[in-house]
Protein backbone atom coordinates (compact mmCIF):
# COMPACT_ATOMS: atom_id res chain seq x y z
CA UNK A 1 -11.50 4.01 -53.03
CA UNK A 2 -13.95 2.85 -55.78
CA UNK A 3 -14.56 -0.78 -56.66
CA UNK A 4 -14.49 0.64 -60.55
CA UNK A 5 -10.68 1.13 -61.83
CA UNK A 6 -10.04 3.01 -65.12
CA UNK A 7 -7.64 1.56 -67.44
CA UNK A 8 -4.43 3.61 -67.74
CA UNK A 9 -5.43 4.71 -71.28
CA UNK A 10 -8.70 6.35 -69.72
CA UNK A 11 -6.59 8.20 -67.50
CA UNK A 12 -4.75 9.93 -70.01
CA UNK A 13 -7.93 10.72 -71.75
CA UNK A 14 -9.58 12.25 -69.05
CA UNK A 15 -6.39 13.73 -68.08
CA UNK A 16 -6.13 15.79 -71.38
CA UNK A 17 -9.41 16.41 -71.29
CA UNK A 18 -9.19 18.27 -67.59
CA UNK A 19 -6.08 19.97 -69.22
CA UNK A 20 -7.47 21.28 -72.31
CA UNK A 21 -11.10 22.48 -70.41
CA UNK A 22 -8.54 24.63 -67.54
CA UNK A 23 -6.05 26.03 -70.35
CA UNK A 24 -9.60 27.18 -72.50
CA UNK A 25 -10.94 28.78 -69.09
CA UNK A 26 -7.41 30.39 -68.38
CA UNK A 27 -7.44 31.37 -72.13
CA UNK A 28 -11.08 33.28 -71.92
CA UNK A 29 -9.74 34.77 -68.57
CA UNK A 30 -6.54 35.89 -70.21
CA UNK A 31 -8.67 37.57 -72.88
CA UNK A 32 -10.95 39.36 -70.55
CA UNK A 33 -8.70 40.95 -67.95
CA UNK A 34 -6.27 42.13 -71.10
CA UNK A 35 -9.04 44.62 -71.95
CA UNK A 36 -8.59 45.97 -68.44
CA UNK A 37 -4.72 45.06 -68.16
CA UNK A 38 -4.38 49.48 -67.46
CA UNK A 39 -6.86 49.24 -64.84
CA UNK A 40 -5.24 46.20 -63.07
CA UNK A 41 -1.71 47.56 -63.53
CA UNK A 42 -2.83 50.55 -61.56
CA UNK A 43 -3.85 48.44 -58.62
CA UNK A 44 -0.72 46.53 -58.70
CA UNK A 45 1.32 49.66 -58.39
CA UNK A 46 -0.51 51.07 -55.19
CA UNK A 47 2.09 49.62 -52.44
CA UNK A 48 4.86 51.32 -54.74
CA UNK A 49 2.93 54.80 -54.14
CA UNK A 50 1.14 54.38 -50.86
CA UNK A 51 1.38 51.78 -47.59
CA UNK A 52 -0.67 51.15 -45.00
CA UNK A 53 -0.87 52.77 -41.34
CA UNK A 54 -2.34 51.17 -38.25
CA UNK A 55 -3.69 53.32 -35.05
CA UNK A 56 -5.06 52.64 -31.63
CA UNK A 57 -8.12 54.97 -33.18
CA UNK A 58 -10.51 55.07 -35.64
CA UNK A 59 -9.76 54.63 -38.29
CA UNK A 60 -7.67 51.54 -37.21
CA UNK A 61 -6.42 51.13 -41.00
CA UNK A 62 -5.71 53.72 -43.63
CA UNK A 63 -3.36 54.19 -46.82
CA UNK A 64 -0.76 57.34 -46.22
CA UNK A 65 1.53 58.29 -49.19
CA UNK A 66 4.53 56.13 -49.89
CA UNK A 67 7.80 57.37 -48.08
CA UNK A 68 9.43 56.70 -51.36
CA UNK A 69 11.03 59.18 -53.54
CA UNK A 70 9.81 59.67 -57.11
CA UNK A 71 7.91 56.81 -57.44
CA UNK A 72 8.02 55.92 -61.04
CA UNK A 73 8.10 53.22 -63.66
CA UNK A 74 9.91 53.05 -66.79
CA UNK A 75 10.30 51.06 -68.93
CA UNK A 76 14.03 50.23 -70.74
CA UNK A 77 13.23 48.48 -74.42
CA UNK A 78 10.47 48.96 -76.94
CA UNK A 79 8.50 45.31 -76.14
CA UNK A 80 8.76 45.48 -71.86
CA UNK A 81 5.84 47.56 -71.42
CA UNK A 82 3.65 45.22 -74.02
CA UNK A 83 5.11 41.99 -72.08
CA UNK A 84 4.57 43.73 -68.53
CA UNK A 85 0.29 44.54 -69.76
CA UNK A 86 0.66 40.31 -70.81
CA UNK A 87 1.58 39.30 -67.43
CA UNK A 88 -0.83 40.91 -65.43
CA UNK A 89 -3.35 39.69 -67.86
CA UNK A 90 -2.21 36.82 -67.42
CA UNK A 91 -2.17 36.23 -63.62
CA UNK A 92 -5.61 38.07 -63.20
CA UNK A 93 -6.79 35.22 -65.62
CA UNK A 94 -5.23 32.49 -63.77
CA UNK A 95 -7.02 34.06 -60.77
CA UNK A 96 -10.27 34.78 -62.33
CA UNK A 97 -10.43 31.12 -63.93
CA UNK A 98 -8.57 29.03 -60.83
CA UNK A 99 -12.55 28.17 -59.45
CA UNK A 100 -12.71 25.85 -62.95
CA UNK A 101 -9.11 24.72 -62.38
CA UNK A 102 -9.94 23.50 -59.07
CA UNK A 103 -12.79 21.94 -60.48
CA UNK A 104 -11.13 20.28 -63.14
CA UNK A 105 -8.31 19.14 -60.57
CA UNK A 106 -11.34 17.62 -58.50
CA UNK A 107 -13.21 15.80 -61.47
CA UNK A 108 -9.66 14.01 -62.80
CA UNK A 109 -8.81 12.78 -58.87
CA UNK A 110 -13.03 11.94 -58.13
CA UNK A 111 -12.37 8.49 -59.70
CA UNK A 112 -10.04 7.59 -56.63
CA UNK A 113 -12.30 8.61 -54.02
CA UNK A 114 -15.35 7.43 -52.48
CA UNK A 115 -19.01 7.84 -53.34
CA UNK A 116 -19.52 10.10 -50.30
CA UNK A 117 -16.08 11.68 -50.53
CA UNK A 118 -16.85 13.33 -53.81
CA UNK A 119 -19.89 15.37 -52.26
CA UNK A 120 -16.94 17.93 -51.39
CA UNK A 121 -16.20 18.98 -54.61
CA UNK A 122 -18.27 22.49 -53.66
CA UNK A 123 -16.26 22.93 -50.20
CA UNK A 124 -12.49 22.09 -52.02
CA UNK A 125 -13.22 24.46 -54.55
CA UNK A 126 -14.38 27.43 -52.78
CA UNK A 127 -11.86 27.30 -49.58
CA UNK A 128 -8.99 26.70 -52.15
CA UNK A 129 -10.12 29.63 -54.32
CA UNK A 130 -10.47 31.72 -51.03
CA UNK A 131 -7.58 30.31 -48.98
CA UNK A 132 -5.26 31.71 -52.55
CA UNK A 133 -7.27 35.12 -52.79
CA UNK A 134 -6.77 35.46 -48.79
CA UNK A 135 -2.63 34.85 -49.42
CA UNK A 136 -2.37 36.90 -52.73
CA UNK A 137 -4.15 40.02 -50.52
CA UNK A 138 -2.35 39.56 -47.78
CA UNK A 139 1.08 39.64 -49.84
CA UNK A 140 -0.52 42.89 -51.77
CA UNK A 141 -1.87 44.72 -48.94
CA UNK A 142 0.38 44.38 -45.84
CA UNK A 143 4.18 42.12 -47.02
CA UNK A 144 4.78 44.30 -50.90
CA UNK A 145 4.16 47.70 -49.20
CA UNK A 146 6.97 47.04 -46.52
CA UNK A 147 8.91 45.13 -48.83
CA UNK A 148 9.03 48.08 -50.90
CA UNK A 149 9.10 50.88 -48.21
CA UNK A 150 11.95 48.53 -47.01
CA UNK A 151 14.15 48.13 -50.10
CA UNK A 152 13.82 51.28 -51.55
CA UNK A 153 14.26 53.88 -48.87
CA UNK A 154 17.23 51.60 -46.83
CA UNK A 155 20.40 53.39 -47.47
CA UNK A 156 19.15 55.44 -50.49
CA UNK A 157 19.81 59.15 -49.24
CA UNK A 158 21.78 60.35 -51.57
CA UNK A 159 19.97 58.03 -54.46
CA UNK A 160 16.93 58.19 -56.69
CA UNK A 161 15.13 54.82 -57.85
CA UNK A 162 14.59 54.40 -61.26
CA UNK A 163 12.49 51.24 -61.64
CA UNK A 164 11.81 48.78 -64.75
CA UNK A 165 8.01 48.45 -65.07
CA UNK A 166 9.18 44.51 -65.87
CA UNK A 167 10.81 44.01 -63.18
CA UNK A 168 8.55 45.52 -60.67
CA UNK A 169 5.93 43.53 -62.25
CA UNK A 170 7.49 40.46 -61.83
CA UNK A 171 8.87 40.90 -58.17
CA UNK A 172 5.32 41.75 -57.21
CA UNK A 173 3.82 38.59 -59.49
CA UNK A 174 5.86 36.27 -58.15
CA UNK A 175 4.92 37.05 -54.42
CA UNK A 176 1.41 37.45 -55.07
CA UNK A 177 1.56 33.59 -56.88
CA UNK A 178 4.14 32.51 -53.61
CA UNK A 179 1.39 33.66 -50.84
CA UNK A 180 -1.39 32.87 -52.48
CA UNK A 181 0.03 29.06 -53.19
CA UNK A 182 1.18 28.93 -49.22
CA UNK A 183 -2.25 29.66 -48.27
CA UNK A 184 -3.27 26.29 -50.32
CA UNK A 185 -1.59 24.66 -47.40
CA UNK A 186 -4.43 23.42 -45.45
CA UNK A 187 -5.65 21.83 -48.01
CA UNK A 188 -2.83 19.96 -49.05
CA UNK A 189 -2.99 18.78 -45.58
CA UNK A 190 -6.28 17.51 -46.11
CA UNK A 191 -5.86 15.82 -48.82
CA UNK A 192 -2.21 14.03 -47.77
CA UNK A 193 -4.54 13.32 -44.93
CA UNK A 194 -7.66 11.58 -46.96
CA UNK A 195 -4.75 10.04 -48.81
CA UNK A 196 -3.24 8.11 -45.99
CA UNK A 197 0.42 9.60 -46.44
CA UNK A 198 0.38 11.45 -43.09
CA UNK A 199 -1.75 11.56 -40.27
CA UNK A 200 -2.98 14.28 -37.73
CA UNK A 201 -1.01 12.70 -34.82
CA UNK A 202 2.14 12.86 -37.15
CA UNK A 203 1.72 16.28 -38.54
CA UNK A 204 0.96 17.60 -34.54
CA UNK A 205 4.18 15.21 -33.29
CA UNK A 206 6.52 16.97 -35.92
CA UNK A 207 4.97 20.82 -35.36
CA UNK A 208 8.47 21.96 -34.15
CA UNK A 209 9.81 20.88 -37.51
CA UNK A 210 7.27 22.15 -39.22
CA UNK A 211 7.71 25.78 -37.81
CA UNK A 212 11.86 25.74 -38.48
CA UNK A 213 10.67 24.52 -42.17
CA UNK A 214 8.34 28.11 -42.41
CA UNK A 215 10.81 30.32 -41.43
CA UNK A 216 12.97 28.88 -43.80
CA UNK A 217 10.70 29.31 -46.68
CA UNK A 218 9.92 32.54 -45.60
CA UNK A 219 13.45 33.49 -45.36
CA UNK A 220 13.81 32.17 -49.20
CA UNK A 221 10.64 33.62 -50.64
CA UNK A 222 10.61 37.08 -48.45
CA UNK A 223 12.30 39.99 -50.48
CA UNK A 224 13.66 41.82 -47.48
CA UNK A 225 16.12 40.44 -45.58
CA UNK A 226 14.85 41.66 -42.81
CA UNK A 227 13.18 39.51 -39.98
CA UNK A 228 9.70 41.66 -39.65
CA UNK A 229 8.58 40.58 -43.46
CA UNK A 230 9.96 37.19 -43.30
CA UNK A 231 7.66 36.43 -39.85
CA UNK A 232 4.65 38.41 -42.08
CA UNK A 233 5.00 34.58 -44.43
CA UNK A 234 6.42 32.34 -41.29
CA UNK A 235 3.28 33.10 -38.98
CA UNK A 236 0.31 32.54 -41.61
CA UNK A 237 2.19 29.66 -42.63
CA UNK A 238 2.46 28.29 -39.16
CA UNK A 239 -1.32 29.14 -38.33
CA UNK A 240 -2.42 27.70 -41.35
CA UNK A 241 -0.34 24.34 -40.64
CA UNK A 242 -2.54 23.97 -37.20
CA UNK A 243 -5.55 24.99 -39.09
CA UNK A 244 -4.63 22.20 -41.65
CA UNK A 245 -3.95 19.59 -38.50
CA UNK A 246 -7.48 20.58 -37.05
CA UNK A 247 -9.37 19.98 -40.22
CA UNK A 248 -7.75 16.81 -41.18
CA UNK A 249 -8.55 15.12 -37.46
CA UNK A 250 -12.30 16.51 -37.99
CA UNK A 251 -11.80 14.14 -41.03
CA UNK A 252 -10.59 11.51 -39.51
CA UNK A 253 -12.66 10.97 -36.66
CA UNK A 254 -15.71 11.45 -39.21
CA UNK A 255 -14.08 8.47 -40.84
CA UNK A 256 -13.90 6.64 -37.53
CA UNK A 257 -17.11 7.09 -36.64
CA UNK A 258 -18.72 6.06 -40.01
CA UNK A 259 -16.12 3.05 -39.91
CA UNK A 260 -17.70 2.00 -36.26
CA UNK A 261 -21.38 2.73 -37.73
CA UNK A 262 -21.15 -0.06 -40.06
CA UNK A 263 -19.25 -2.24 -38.49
């Protein structure tokens, strides 16, 4: 930590401050992707109309037409459709602006850290940008077009699907924000790490826990019931808990080692 303390009253200030600079970058972002809120919506519907397909053969990845029958939106009062262009604009802001957020979070926390520690305010806020773009395209691109394939083809011979453009929206919103957020989790490692509240040896000591703990999340969060998309969330989450256990003893023996150096 840093010999200087801010009062209490300080750390309001600059708390509001960090508050009202991330809600005026989510604001401008809001504002720009509305103007293309069409365009964006037309991406977010592509694992409704098409999924992915995997070969042995080039090439190894390509998008076949959706299995689904008559796959259309609707929407069911006068406002949903106006509401369901807000969202998306929404979320694509929080996306586009969550570099300054990061930032913001950084600045309001630097106070508590060392000189040298503070130096990583580049690295924390472009892995945690990535690391939430990596989970929100993973949940787009490979778990929504099972999910969907999944939910609305099981049993549904001798039925049609008539979706809500709301609630499509939101079921895909919501998984998007889950993954991306679970991919934060090496990070949070990190910084429990730096922070002293858990340790490498602990985290590795307690990995069996750790991996019961994913599935169960993934059983909560998945929408299928079935076991194939709740592994799609378990595994990352379990890959990205080693990857967090890695980094943080990288950390720590840096810490060591600059510890011994002036000693």
């Amino acid at each position: 930590m840093t010999d200087e303390k801010m009062p209490f009253t300080e750390h309001l200030t600059d708390l509001r401050k960090r508050i009202i600079v991330s809600l005026a970058a989510l604001l401008i972002g809001f504002i720009a992707c509305f103007s293309y809120s069409e365009e964006i919506f037309e991406v977010l519907i592509l694992p409704l109309k098409s999924e992915m397909s995997f070969s042995m053969h080039s090439p190894f990845v390509s998008l076949i037409p959706s299995k689904i029958k008559n796959p259309s939106l609707v929407f069911l009062a006068p406002a949903e459709a106006f509401w369901m262009h807000m969202k998306v604009s929404f979320v694509a802001g929080l996306v586009l602006s969550l570099p300054i957020i990061l930032h913001q979070f950084w600045k309001f926390i630097s106070p508590g850290l060392l000189l040298k520690e503070k130096k990583y305010i580049g690295p924390f806020v472009v892995s945690a940008s990535l690391l939430f773009l990596a989970g929100a395209l993973f949940c787009f691109l490979l778990v929504l077009p099972f999910a969907m394939g999944f939910l609305l083809t099981y049993k549904t011979g001798s039925m049609t699907p008539m979706l809500s453009v709301g609630n499509y929206v939101d079921f895909c919103l919501k998984f998007i924000l889950a993954f991306g957020a679970v991919f934060e989790l090496p990070i949070i490692i990190v910084l429990l790490t730096r922070m002293g509240i858990v340790t490498p040896k602990t985290l590795a000591k307690n990995r069996k826990y750790a991996i019961l703990i994913a599935f169960i999340i993934a059983a909560i969060l998945t929408p299928t019931p079935d076991a194939f998309n709740q592994t799609l969330m378990a595994v990352p989450m379990i890959v990205l808990y080693e990857v967090g256990i890695l980094v943080s003893r990288l950390f720590v023996r840096k810490k060591t080692e600059d510890a011994q150096r002036q000693g």
